[in-house]
N, C-alpha and C. Protein backbone atom coordinates (compact mmCIF):
# COMPACT_ATOMS: atom_id res chain seq x y z
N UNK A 1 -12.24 8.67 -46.60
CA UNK A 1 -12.84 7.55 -45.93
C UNK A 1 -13.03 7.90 -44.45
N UNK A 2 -14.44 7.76 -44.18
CA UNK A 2 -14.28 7.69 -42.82
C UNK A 2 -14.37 6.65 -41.70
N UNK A 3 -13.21 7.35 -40.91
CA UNK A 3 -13.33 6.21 -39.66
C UNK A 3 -14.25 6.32 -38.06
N UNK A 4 -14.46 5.29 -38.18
CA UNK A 4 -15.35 4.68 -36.69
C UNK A 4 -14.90 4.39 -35.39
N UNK A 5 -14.52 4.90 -33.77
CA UNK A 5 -13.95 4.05 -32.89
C UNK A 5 -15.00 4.16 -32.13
N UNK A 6 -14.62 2.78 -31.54
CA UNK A 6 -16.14 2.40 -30.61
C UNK A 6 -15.11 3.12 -29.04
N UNK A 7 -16.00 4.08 -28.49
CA UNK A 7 -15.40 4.38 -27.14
C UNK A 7 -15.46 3.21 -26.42
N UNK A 8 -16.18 3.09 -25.43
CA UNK A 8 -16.45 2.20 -24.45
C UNK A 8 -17.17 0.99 -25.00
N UNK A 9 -16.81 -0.35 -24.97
CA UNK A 9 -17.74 -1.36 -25.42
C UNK A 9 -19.05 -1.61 -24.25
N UNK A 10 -19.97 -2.00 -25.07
CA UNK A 10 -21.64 -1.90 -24.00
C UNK A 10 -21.77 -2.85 -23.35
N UNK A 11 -21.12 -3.27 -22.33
CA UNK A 11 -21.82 -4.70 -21.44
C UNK A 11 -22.87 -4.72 -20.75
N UNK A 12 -23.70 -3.99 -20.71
CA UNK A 12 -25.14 -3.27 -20.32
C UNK A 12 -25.74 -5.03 -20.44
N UNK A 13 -26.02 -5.56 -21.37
CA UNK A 13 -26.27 -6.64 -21.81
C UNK A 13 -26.43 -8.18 -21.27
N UNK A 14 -24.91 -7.83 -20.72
CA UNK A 14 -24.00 -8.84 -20.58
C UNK A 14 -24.50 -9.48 -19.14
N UNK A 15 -24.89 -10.98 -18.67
CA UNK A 15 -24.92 -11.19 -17.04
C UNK A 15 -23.87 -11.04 -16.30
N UNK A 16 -24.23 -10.50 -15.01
CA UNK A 16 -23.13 -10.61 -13.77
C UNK A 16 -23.12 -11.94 -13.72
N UNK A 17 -21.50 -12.18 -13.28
CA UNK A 17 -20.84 -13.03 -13.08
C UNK A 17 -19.90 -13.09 -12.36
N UNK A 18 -19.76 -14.26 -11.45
CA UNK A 18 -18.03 -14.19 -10.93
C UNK A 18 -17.31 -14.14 -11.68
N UNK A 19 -16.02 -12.95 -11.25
CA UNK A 19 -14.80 -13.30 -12.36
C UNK A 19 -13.34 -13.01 -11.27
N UNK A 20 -12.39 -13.37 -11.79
CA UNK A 20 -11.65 -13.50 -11.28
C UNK A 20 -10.12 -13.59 -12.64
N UNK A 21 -8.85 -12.56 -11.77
CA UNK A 21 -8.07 -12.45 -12.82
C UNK A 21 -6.65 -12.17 -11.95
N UNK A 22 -5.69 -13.05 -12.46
CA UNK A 22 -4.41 -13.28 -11.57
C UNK A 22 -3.50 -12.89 -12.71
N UNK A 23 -2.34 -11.73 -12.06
CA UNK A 23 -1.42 -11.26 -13.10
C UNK A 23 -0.52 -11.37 -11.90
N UNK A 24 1.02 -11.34 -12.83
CA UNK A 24 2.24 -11.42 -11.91
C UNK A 24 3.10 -11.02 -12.66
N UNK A 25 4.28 -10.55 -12.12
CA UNK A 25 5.46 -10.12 -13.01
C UNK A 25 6.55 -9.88 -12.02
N UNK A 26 8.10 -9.52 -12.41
CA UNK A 26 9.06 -9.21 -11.92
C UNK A 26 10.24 -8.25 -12.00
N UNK A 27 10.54 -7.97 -10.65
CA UNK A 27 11.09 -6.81 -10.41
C UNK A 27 12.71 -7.56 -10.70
N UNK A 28 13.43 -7.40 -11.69
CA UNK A 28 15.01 -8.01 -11.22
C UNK A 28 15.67 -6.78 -10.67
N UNK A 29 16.50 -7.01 -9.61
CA UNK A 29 17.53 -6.34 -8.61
C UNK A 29 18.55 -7.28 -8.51
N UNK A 30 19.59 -6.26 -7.49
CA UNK A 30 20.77 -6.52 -7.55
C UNK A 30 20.73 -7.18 -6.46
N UNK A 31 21.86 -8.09 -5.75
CA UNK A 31 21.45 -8.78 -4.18
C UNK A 31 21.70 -7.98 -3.20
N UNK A 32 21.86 -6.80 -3.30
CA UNK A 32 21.88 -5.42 -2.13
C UNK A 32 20.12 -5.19 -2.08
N UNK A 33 19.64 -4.95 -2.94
CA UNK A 33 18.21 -4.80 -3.02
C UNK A 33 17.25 -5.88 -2.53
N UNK A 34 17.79 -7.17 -3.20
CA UNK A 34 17.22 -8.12 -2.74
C UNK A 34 16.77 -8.25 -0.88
N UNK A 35 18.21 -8.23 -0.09
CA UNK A 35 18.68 -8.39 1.10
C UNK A 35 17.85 -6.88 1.62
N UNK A 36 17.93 -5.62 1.48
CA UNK A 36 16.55 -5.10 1.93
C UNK A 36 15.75 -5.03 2.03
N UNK A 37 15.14 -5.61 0.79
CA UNK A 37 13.50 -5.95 0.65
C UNK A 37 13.12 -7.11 1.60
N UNK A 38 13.92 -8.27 1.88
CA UNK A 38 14.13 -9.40 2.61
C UNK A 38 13.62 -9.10 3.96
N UNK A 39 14.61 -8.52 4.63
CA UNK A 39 15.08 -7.62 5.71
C UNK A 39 14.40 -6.38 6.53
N UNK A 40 13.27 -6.02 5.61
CA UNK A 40 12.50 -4.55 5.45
C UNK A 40 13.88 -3.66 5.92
N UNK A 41 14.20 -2.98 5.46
CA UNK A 41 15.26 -2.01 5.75
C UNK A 41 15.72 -0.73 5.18
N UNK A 42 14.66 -0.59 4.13
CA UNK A 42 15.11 0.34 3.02
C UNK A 42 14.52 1.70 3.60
N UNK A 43 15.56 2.72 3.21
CA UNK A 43 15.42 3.78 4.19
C UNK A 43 13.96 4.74 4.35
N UNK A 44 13.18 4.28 2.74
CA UNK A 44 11.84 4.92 2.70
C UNK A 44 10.78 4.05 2.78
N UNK A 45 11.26 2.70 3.78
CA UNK A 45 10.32 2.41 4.81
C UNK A 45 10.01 0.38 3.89
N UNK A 46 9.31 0.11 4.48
CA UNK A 46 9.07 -1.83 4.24
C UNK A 46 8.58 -1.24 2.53
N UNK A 47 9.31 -2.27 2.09
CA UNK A 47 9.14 -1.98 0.63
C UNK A 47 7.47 -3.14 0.01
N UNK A 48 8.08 -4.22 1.02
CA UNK A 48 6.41 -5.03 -0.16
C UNK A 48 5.17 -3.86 0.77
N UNK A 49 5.19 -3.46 1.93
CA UNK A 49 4.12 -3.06 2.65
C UNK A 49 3.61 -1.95 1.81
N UNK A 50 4.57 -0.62 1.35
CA UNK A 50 4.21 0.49 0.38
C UNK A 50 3.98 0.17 -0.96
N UNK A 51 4.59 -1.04 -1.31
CA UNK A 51 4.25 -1.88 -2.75
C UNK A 51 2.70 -2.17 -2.96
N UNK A 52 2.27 -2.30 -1.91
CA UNK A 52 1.34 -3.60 -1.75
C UNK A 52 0.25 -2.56 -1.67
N UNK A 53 0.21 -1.61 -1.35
CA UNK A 53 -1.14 -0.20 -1.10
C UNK A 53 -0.91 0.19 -2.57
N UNK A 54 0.26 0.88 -3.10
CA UNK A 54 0.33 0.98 -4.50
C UNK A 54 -0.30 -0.01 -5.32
N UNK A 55 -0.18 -1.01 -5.18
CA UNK A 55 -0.86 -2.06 -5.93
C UNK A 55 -2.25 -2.30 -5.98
N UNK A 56 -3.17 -1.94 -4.80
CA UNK A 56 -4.53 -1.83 -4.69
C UNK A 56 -4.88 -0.69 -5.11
N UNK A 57 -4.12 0.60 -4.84
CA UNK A 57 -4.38 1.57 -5.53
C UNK A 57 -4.71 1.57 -6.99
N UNK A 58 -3.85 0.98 -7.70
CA UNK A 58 -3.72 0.81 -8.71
C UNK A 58 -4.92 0.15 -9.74
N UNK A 59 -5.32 -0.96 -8.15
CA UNK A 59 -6.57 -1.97 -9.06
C UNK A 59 -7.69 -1.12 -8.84
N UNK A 60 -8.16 -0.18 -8.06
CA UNK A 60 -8.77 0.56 -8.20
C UNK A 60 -8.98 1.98 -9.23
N UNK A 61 -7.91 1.80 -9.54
CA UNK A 61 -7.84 3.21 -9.82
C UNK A 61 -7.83 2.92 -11.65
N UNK A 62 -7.77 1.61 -12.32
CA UNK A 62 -7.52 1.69 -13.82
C UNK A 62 -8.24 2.02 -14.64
N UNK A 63 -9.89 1.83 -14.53
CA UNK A 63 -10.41 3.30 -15.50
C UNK A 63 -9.88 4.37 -15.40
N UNK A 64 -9.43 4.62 -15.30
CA UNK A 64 -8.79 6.21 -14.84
C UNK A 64 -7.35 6.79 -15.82
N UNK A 65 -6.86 4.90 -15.39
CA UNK A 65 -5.36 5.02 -16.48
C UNK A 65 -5.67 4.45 -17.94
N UNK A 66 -7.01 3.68 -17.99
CA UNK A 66 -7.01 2.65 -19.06
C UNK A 66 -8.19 3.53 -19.47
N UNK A 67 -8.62 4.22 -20.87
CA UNK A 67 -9.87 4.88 -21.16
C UNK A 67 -10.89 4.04 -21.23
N UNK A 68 -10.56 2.20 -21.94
CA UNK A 68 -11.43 1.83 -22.58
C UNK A 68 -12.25 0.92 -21.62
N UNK A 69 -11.60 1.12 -20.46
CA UNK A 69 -11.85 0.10 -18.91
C UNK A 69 -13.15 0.65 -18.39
N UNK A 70 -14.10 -0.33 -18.30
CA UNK A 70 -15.19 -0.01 -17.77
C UNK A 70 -14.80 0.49 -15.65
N UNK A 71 -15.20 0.89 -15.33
CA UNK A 71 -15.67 1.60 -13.60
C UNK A 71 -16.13 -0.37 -13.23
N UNK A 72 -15.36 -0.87 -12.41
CA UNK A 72 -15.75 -2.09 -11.83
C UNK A 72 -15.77 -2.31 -10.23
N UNK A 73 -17.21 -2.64 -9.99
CA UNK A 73 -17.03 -2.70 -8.05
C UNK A 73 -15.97 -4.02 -7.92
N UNK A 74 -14.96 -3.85 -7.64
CA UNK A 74 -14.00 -4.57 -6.76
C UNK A 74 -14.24 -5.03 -5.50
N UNK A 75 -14.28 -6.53 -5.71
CA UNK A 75 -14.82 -6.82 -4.37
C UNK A 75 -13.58 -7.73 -3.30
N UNK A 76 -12.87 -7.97 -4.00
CA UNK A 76 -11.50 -8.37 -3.15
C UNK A 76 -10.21 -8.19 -4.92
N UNK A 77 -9.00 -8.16 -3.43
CA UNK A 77 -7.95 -8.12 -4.13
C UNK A 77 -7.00 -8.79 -3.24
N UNK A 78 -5.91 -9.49 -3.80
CA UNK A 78 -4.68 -10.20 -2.88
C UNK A 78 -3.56 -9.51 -3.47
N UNK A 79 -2.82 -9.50 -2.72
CA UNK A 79 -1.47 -8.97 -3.57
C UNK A 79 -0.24 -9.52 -2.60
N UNK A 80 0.98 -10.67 -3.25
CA UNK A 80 1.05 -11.84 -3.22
C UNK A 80 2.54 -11.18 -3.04
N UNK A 81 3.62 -11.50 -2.43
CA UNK A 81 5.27 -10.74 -3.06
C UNK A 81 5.94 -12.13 -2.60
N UNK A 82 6.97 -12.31 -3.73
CA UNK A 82 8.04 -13.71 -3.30
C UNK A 82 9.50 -13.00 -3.65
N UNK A 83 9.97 -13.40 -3.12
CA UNK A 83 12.09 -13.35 -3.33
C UNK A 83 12.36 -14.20 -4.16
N UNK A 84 12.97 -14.12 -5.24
CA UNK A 84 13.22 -15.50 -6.39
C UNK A 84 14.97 -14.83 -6.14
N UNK A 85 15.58 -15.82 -6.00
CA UNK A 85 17.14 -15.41 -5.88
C UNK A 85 17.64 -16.35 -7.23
N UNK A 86 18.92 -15.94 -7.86
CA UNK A 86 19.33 -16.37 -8.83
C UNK A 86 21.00 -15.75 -8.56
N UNK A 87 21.29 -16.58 -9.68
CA UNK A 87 23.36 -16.62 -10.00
C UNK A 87 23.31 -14.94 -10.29
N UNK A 88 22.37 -14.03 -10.72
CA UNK A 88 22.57 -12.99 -10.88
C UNK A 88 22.40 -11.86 -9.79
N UNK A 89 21.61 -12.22 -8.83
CA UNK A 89 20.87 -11.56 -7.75
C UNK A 89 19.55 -11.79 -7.59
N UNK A 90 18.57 -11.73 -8.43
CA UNK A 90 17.62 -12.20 -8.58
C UNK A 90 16.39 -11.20 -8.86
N UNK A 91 14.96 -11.36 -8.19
CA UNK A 91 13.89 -10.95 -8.94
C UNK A 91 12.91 -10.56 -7.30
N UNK A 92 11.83 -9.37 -7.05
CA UNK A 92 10.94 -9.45 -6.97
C UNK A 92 9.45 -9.46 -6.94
N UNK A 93 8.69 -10.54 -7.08
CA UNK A 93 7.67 -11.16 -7.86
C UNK A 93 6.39 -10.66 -7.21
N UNK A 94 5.78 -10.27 -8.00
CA UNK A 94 4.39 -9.45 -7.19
C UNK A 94 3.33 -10.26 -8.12
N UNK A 95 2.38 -11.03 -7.21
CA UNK A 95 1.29 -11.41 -7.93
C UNK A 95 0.08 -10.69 -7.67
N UNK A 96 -0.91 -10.11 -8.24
CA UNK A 96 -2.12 -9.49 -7.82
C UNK A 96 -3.64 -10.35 -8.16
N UNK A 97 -4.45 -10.52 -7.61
CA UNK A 97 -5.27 -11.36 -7.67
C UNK A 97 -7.04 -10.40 -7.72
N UNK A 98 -7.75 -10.20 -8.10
CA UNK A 98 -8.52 -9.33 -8.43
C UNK A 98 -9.64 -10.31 -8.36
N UNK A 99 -10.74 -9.80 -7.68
CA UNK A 99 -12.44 -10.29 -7.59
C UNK A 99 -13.58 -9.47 -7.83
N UNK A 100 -14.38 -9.68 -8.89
CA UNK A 100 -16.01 -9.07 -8.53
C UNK A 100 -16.89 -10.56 -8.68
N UNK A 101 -18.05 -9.25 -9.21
CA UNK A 101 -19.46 -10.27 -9.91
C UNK A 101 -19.80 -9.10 -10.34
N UNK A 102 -19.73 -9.01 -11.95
CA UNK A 102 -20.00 -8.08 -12.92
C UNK A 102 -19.91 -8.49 -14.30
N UNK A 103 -19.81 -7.21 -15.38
CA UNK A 103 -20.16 -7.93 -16.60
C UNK A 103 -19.24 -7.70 -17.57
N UNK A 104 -18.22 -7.39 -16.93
CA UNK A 104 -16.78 -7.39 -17.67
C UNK A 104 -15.69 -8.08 -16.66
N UNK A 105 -14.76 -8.63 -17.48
CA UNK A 105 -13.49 -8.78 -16.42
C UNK A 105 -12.11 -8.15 -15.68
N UNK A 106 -11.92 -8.48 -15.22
CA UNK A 106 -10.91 -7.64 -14.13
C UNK A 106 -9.18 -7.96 -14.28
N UNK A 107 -9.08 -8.27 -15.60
CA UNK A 107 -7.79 -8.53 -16.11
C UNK A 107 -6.81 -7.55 -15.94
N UNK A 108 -7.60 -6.33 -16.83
CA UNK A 108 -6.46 -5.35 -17.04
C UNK A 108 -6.31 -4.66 -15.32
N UNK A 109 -7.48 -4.45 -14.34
CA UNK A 109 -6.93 -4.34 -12.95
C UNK A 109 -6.23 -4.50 -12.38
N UNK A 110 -5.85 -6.59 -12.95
CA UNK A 110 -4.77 -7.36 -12.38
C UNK A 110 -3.21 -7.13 -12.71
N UNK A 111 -3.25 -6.66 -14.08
CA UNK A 111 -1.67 -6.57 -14.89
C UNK A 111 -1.84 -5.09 -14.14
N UNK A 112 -2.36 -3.54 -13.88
CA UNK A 112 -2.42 -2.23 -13.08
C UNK A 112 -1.35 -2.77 -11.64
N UNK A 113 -2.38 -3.30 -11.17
CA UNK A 113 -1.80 -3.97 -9.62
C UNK A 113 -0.18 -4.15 -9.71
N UNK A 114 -0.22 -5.05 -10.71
CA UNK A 114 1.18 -5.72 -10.69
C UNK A 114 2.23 -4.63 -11.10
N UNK A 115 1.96 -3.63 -12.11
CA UNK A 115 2.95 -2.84 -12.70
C UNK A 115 3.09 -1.91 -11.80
N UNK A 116 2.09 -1.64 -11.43
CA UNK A 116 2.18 -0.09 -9.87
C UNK A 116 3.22 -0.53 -8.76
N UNK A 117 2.88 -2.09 -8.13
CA UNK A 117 3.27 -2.63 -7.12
C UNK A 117 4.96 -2.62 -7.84
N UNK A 118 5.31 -2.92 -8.67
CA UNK A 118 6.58 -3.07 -9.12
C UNK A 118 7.11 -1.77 -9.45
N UNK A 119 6.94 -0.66 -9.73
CA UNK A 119 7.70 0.39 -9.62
C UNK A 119 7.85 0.76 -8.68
N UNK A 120 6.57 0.75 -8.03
CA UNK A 120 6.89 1.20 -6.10
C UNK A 120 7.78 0.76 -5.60
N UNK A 121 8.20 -0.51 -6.04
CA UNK A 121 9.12 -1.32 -4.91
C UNK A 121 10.22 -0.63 -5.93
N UNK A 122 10.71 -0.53 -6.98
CA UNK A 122 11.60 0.02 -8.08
C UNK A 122 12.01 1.90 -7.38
N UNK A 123 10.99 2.25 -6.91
CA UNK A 123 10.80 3.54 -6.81
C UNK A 123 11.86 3.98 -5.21
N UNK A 124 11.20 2.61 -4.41
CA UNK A 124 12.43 2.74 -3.04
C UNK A 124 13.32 2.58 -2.95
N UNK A 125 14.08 1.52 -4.37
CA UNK A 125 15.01 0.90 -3.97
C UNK A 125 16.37 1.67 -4.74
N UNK A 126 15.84 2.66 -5.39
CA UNK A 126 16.49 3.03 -6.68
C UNK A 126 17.80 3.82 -6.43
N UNK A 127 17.64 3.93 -4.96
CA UNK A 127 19.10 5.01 -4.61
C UNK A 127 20.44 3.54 -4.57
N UNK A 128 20.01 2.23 -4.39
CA UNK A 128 20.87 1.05 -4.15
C UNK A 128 20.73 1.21 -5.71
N UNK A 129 19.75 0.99 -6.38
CA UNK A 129 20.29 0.20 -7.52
C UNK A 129 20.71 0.95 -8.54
N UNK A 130 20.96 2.48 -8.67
CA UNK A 130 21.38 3.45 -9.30
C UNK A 130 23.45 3.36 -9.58
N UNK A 131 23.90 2.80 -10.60
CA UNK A 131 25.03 3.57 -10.64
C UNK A 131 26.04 4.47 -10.44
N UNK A 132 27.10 4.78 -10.79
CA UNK A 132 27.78 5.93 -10.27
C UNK A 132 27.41 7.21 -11.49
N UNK A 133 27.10 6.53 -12.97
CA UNK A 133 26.11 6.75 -13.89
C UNK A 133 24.78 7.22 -13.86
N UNK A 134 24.46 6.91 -12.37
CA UNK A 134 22.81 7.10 -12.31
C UNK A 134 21.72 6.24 -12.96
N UNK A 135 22.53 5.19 -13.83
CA UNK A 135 21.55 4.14 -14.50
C UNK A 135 21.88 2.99 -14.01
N UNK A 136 20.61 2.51 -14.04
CA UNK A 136 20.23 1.03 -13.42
C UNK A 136 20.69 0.03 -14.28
N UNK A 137 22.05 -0.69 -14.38
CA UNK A 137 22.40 -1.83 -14.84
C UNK A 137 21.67 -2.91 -14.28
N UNK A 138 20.89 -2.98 -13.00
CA UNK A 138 20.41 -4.38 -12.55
C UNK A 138 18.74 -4.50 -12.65
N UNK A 139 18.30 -3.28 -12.44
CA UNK A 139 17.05 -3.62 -12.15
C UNK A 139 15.82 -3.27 -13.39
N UNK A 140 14.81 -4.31 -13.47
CA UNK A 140 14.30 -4.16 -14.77
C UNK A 140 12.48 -4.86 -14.29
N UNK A 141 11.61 -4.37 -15.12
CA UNK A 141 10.53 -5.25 -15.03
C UNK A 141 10.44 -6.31 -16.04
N UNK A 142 9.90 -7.16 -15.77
CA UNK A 142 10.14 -8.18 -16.62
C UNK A 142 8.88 -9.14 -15.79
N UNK A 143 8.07 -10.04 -17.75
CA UNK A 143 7.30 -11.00 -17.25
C UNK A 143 6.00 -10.80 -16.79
N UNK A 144 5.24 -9.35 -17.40
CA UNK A 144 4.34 -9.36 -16.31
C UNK A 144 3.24 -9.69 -17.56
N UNK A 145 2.58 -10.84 -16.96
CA UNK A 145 1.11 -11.26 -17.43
C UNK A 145 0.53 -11.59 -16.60
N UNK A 146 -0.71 -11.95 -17.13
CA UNK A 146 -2.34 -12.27 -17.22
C UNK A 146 -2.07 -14.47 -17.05
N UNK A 147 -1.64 -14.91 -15.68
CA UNK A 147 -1.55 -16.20 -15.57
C UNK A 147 -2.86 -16.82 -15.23
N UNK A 148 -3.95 -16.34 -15.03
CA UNK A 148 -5.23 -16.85 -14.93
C UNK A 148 -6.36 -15.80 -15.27
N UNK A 149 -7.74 -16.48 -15.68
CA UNK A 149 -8.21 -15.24 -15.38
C UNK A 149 -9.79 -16.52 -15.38
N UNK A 150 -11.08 -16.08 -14.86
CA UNK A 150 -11.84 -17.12 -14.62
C UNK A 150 -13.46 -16.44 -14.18
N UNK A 151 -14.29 -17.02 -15.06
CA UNK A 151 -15.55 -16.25 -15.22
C UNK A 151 -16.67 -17.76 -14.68
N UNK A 152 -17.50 -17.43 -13.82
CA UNK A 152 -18.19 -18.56 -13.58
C UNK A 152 -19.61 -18.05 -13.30
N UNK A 153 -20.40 -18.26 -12.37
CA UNK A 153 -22.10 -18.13 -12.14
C UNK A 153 -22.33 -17.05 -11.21
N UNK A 154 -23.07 -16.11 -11.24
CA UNK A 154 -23.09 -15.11 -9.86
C UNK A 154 -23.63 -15.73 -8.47
């Protein structure tokens, strides 16, 4: 039997449109991590600031990581960071917010943004949140979706 995969789907077709696509997710840390990120203090420099370039990087860059992702002109991006503290230490929350007028949407850009931006910040912090083990009992991603996403008139 043979099989069929469609490479790239054809939006050739399709009208430009505004679209718009909001993903968010979370970084949990320990409250040593928390209190640097807070603080900017971490020794390889402001953590949402290097987060936050990783994260545009990222929305730019996801044809690249995603095969089936069409090449999209990006015409704005936000990228959003909050402190959520909790009985455990808590979380931090990177929202990415993604804009064109084209003929696909900019979803999977938005969840890119968010996962890049969250290891980066994972990536600085990792000498605090590393064990005597070398493994991270505290810190985890967690939560990351697609909380809006919105197609309207060019």
């Amino acid at each position: 039997m043979e099989e069929s995969f469609t490479g790239i789907i054809d939006v050739g077709s399709k009208p430009v449109v505004a679209r718009e696509a909001v993903a968010t997710g979370l970084l949990r840390l320990s409250p040593e991590s928390l209190d640097v990120v807070a603080n900017g203090r971490s020794v390889k420099g402001d953590v949402r600031e290097a987060s936050t370039v990783a994260a545009i990087q990222a929305v730019k860059e996801t044809p690249r990581m995603l095969p089936h992702c069409h090449p999209i002109p990006i015409e704005g991006c936000t990228i959003d960071w909050a402190i959520q503290r909790d009985d455990f230490g808590g979380a931090l929350r990177c929202t990415v917010t993604v804009r064109t007028h084209w003929t696909t949407g900019v979803e999977m850009e938005a969840l890119c943004g968010v996962n890049a931006g969250l290891l980066c910040a994972w990536d600085m912090l990792k000498s605090i949140e590393k064990d005597s083990d070398g493994q991270y009992p505290s810190a985890q991603i967690d939560g990351v979706r697609v909380i809006r996403k919105s197609k309207g008139s060019a």
